[in-house]
Protein backbone atom coordinates (compact mmCIF):
# COMPACT_ATOMS: atom_id res chain seq x y z
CA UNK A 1 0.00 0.00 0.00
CA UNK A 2 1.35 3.32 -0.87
CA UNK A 3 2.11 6.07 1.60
CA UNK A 4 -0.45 8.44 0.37
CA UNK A 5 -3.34 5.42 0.12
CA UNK A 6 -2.15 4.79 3.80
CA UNK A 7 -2.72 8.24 4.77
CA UNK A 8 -5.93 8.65 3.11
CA UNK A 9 -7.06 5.64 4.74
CA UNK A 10 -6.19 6.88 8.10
CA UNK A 11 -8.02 10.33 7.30
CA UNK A 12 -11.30 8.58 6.39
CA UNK A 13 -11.01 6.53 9.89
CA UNK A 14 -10.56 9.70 12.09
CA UNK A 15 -13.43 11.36 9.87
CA UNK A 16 -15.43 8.16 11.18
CA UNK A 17 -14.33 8.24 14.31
CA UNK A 18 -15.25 12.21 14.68
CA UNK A 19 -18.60 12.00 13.34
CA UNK A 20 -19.42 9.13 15.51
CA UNK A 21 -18.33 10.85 18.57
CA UNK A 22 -20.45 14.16 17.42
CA UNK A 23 -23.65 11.67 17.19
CA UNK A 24 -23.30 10.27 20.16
CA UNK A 25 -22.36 14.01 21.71
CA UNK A 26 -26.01 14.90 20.05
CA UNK A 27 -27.68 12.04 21.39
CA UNK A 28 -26.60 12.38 24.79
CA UNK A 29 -29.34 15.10 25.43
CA UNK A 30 -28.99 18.90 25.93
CA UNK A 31 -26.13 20.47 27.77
CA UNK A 32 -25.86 21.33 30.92
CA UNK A 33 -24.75 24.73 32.83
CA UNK A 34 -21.49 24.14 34.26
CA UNK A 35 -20.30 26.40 37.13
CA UNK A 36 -17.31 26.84 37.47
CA UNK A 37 -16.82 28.68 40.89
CA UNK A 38 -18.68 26.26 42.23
CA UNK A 39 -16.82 23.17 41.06
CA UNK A 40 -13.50 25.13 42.02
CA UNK A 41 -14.62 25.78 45.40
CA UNK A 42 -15.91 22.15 45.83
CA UNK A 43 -12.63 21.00 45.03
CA UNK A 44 -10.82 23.64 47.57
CA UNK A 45 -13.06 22.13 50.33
CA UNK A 46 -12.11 18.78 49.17
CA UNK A 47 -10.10 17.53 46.74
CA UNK A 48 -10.66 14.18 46.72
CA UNK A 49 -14.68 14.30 46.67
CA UNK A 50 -16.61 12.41 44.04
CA UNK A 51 -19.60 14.43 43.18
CA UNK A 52 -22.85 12.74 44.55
CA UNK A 53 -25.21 15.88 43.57
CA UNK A 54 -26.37 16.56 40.48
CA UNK A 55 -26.07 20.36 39.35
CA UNK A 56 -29.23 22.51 40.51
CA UNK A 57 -31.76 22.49 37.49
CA UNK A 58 -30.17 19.08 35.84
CA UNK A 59 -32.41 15.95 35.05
CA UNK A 60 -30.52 12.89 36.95
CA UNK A 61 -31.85 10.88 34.23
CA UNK A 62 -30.48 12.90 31.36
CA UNK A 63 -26.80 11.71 32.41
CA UNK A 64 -27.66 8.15 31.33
């Protein structure tokens, strides 16, 4: 197989690859407000927490 076959080859996988991951990006539901400050601060009071709460205003469900 020839370099630039090889190449083009590769291209058409990432292409795959990206419009896969935008489908499943759109089919995940609609986005959510992140806050920042608040996720900062979270972490300042501890670092090592795993978040348990869902963000005010966000369906639990919607996260899969």
């Amino acid at each position: 197989m020839s370099k630039d076959k090889a190449a083009a080859l590769a291209n058409e996988q990432k292409i795959k690859n990206l419009r896969a991951a935008i489908k499943e990006g759109e089919a995940s539901g609609p986005a959510v407000e992140f806050d920042m400050d608040e996720f900062l601060s979270s972490m300042r009071d501890n670092p090592f927490a795993v978040f348990t709460e869902w963000p005010s205003g966000a369906d639990e469900n919607a996260f899969g």
